[in-house]
Protein backbone atom coordinates (compact mmCIF):
# COMPACT_ATOMS: atom_id res chain seq x y z
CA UNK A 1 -32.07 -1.93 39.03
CA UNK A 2 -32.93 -3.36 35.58
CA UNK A 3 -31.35 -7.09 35.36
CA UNK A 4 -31.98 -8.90 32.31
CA UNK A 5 -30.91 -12.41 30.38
CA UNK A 6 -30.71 -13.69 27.21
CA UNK A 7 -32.80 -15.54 25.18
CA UNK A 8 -31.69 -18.89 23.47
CA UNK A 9 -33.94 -18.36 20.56
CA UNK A 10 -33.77 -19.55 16.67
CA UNK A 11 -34.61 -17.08 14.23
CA UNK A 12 -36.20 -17.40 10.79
CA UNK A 13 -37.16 -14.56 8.48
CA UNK A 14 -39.98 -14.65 5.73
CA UNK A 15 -40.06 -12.07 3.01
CA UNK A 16 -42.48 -12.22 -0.31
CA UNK A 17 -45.77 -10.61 -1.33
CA UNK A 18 -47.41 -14.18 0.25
CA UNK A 19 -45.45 -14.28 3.78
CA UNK A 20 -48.43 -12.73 5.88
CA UNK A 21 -51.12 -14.82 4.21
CA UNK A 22 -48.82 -17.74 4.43
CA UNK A 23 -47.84 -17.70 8.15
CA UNK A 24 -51.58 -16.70 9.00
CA UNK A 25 -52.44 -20.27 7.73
CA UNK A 26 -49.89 -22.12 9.59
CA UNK A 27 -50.16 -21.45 13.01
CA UNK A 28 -52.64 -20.57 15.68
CA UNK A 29 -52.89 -16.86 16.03
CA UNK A 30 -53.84 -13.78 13.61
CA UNK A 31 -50.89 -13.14 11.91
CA UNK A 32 -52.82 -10.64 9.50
CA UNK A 33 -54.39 -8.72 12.48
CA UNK A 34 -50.73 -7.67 13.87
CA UNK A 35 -49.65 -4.22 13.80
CA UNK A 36 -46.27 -3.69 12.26
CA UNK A 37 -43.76 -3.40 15.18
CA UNK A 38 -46.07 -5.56 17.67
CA UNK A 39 -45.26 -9.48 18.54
CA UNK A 40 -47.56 -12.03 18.88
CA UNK A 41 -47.12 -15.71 20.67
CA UNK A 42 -48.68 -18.75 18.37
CA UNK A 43 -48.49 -22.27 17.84
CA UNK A 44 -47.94 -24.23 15.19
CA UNK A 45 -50.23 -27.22 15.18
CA UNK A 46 -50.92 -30.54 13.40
CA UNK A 47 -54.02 -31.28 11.63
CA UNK A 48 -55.24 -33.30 15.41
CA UNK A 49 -54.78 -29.88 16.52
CA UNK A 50 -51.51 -30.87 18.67
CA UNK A 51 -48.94 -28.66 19.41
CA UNK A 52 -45.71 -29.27 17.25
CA UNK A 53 -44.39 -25.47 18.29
CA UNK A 54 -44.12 -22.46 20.24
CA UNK A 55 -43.22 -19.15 18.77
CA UNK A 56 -43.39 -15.87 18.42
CA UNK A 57 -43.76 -13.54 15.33
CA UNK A 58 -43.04 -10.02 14.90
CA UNK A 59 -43.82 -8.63 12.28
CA UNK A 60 -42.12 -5.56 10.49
CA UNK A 61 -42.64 -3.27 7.68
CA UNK A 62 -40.58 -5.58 4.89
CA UNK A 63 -40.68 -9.03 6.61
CA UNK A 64 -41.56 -11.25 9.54
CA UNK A 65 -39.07 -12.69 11.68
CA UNK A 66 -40.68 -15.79 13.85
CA UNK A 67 -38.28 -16.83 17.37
CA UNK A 68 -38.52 -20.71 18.36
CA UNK A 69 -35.91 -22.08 21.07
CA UNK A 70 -32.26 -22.25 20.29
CA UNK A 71 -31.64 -25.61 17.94
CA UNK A 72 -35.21 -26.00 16.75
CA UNK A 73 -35.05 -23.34 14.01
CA UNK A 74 -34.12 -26.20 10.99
CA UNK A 75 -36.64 -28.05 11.95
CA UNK A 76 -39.51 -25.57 12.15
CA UNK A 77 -38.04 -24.61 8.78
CA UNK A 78 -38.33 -27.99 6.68
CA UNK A 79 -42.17 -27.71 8.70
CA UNK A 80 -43.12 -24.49 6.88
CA UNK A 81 -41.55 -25.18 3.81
CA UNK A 82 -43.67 -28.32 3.51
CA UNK A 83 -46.49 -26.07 2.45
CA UNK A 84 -45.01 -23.64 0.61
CA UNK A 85 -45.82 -24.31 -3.12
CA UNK A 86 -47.46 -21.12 -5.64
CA UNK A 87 -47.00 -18.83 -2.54
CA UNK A 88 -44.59 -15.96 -2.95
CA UNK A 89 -42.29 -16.65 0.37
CA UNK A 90 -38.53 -17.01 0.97
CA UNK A 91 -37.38 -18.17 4.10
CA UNK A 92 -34.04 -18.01 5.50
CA UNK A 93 -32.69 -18.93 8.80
CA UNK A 94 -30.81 -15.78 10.60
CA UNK A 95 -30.30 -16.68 13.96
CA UNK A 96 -26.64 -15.59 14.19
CA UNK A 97 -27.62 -12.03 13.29
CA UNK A 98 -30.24 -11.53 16.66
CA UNK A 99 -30.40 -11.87 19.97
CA UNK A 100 -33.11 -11.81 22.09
CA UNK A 101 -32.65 -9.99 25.24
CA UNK A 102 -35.21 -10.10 28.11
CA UNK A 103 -34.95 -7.50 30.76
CA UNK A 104 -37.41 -6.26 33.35
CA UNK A 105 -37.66 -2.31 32.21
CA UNK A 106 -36.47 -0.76 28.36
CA UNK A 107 -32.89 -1.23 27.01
CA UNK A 108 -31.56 1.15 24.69
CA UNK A 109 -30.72 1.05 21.17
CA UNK A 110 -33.41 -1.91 20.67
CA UNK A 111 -34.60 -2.88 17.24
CA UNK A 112 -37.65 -3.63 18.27
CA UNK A 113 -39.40 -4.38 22.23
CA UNK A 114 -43.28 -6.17 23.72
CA UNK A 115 -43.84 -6.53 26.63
CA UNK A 116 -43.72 -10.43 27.89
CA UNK A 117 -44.27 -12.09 31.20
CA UNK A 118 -41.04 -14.83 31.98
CA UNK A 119 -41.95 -15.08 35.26
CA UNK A 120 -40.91 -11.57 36.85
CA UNK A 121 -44.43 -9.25 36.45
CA UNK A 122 -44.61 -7.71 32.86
CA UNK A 123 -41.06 -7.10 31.42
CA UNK A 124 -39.54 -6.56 27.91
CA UNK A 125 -38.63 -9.07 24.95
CA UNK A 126 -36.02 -6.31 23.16
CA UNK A 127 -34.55 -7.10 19.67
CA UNK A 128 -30.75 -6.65 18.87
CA UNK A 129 -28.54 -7.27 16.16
CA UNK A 130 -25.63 -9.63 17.49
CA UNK A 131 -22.88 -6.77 16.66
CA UNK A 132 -24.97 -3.78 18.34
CA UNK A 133 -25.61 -6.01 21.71
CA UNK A 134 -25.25 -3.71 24.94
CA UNK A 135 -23.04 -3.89 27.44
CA UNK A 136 -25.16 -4.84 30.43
CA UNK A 137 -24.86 -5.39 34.01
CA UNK A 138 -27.28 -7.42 36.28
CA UNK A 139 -27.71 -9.96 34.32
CA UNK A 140 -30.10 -12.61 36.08
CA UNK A 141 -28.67 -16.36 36.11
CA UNK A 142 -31.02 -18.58 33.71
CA UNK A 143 -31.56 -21.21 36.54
CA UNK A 144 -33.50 -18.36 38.49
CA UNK A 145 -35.43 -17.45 35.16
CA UNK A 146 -36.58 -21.02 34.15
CA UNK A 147 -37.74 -20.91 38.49
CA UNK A 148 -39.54 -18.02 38.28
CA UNK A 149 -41.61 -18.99 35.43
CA UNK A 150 -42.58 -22.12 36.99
CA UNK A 151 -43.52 -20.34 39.87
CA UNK A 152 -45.35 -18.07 37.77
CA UNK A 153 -47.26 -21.13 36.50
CA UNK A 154 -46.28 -20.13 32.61
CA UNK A 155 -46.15 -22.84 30.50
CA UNK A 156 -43.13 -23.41 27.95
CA UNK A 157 -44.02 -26.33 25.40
CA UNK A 158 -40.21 -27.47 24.68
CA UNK A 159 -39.05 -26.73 28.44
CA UNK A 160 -41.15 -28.98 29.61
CA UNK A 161 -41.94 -31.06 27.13
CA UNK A 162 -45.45 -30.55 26.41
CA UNK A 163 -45.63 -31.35 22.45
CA UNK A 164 -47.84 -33.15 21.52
CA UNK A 165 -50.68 -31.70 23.68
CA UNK A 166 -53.44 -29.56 22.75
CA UNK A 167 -52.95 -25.90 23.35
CA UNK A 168 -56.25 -25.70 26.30
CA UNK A 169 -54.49 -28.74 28.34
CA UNK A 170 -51.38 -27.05 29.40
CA UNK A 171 -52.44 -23.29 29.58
CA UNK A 172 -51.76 -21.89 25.92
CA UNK A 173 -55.32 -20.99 24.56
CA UNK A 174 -54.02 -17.73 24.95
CA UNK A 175 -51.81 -18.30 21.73
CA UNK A 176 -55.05 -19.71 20.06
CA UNK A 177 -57.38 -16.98 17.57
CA UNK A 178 -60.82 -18.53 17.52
CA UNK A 179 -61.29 -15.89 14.76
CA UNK A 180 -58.95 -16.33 12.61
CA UNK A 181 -59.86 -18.33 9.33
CA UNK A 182 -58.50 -21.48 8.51
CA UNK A 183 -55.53 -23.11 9.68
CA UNK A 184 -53.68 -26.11 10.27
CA UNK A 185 -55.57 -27.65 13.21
CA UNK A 186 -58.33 -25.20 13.17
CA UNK A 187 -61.13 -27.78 12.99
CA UNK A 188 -59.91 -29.18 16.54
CA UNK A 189 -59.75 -25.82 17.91
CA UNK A 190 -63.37 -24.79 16.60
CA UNK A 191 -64.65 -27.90 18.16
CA UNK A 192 -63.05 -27.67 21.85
CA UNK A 193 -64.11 -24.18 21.39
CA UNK A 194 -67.64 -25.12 20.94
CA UNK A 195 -67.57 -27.80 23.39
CA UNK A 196 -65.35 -27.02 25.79
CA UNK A 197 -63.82 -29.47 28.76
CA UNK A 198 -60.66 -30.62 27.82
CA UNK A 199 -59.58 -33.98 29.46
CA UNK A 200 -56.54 -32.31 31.23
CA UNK A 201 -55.54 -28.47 32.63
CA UNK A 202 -52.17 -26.76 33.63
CA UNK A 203 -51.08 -27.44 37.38
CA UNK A 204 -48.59 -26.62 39.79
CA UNK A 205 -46.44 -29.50 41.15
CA UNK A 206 -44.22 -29.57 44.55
CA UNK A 207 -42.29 -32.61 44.60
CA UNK A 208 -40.31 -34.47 48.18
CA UNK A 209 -37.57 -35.57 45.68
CA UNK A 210 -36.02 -35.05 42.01
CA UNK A 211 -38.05 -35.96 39.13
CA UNK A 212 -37.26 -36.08 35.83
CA UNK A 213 -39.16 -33.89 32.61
CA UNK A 214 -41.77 -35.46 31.07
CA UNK A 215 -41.85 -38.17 34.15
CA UNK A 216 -45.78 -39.87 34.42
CA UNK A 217 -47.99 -38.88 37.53
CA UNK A 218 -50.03 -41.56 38.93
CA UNK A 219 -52.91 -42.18 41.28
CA UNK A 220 -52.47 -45.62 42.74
CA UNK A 221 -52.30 -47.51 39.35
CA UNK A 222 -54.11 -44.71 37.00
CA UNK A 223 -52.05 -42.58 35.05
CA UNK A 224 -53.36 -39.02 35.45
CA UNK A 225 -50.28 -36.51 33.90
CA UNK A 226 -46.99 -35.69 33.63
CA UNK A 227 -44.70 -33.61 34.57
CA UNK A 228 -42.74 -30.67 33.02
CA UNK A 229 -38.99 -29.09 33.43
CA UNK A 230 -38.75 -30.13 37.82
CA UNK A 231 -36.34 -27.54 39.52
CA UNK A 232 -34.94 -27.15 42.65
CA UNK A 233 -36.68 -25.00 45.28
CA UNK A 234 -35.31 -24.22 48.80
CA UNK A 235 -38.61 -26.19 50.14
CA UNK A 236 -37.54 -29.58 47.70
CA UNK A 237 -38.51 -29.72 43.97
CA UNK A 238 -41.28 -27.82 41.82
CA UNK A 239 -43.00 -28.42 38.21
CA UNK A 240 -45.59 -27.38 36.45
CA UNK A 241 -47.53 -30.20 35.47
CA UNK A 242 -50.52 -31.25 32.88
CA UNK A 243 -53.26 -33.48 35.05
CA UNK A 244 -56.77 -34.74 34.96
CA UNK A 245 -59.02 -32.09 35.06
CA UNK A 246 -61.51 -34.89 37.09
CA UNK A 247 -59.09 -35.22 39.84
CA UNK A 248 -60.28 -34.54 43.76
CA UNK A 249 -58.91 -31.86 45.32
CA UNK A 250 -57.25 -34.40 48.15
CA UNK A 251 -56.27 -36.93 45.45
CA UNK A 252 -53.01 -38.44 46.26
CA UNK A 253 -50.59 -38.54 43.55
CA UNK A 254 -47.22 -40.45 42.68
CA UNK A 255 -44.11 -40.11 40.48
CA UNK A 256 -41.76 -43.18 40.27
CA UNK A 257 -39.76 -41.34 43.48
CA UNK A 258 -42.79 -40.12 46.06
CA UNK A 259 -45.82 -37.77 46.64
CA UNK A 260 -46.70 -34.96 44.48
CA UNK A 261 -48.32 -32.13 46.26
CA UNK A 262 -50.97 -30.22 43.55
CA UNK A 263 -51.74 -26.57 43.39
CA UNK A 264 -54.09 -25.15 40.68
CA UNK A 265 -52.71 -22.11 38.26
């Protein structure tokens, strides 16, 4: 049975001879390498090479369209506009004419589909236009989506509040093209490349009692990480977390409310 649920996801669309120059040199991945049709995850960075966004970009024949989460899309705007000045780009903010739909096999009538893994095995991102949306049955409640990828251990950078961090300390190098040329934040990116061993890695958290995003993990009076979106499990409370990368195996670790129990990605 295919189930499905929608995606709460801002929308912006770049046209102009520049846009795929342009967007190659903001974020982290290799906008120019796409395929037309294909999607690609990447970050948008600042020059300490932190992250400032998530997205994705697909790119089509006459434009690109790049998804951030629901309410972000005016901000990531007024970011990329900051550095357009002789480029040919226009930029417009369409989020009330797509939605997002992901679903675990192909929906019909799609605009567009990639494959993505939210937490269920490899599954389909599929594009609509709001007034061609499907009727569909199945769909899967959101609480068990946002579970399932934290059980997954895949990171999301505004779910759990990881801004701010570099892409290799909570489990995004994947959205990171050490090919690419230059970018915002590339120099950081070439050096931890190079050298390797950031200070902190992508971890799975159980938790005895409720916790709250973005909450500080101790060990006695050492601050060692913190802790992403915490949800509800059958067996207590689960998170994925960013920690020391130095930490023992049978460290004991503390939120404000109790124990945290650690299991590597």
């Amino acid at each position: 049975m295919n189930q499905y649920f929608p995606l709460e996801q801002g929308v912006l669309r770049l046209t102009g001879s520049d846009r795929i120059a342009f967007l190659h040199g903001q974020c982290s991945n290799d906008v120019r390498g796409l395929v037309s049709g294909f999607c690609c995850q990447a970050l948008v960075l600042n020059a300490k090479g932190q992250i400032e966004f998530e997205i994705r970009i697909l790119r089509r024949a006459d434009d690109l369209l790049i998804f951030c989460p629901s309410g972000l899309e005016q901000a990531l705007f007024e970011r990329l506009k900051r550095y357009i000045i002789f480029d040919d780009v226009q930029m417009q903010i369409v989020s009330q004419q797509y939605q997002l739909i992901h679903s675990t096999s192909q929906l019909e009538g799609a605009m567009a589909s990639w494959a993505v893994n939210r937490g269920f095995g490899m599954g389909l991102d599929s594009l609509f236009e709001v007034a061609a949306i499907p009727n569909l049955e199945s769909a899967l409640r959101l609480e068990n989506a946002k579970l399932a990828r934290v059980k997954a251990g895949i990171p999301d950078v505004h779910q759990d509040d990881f801004l701010g961090l570099l892409p290799q300390e909570c489990g995004l190098e994947l959205a990171v093209s050490y090919k690419k040329g230059c970018y915002i934040g590339q120099e950081i990116m070439a050096r931890l490349e190079a050298r390797g061993n950031p200070r902190y890695e992508l971890r799975q958290v159980r938790l005895q009692q409720a916790a709250t995003r973005g909450e500080k993990i101790r060990l006695e009076a050492r601050e060692v990480g913190q802790l992403g979106d915490v949800l509800p499990t059958e067996q207590g409370f689960m998170a994925l977390a960013v920690l020391r990368r130095d930490l023992e195996v049978e460290a004991v670790l503390t939120t404000a409310n109790g124990h945290v129990g650690v299991a590597r990605v």
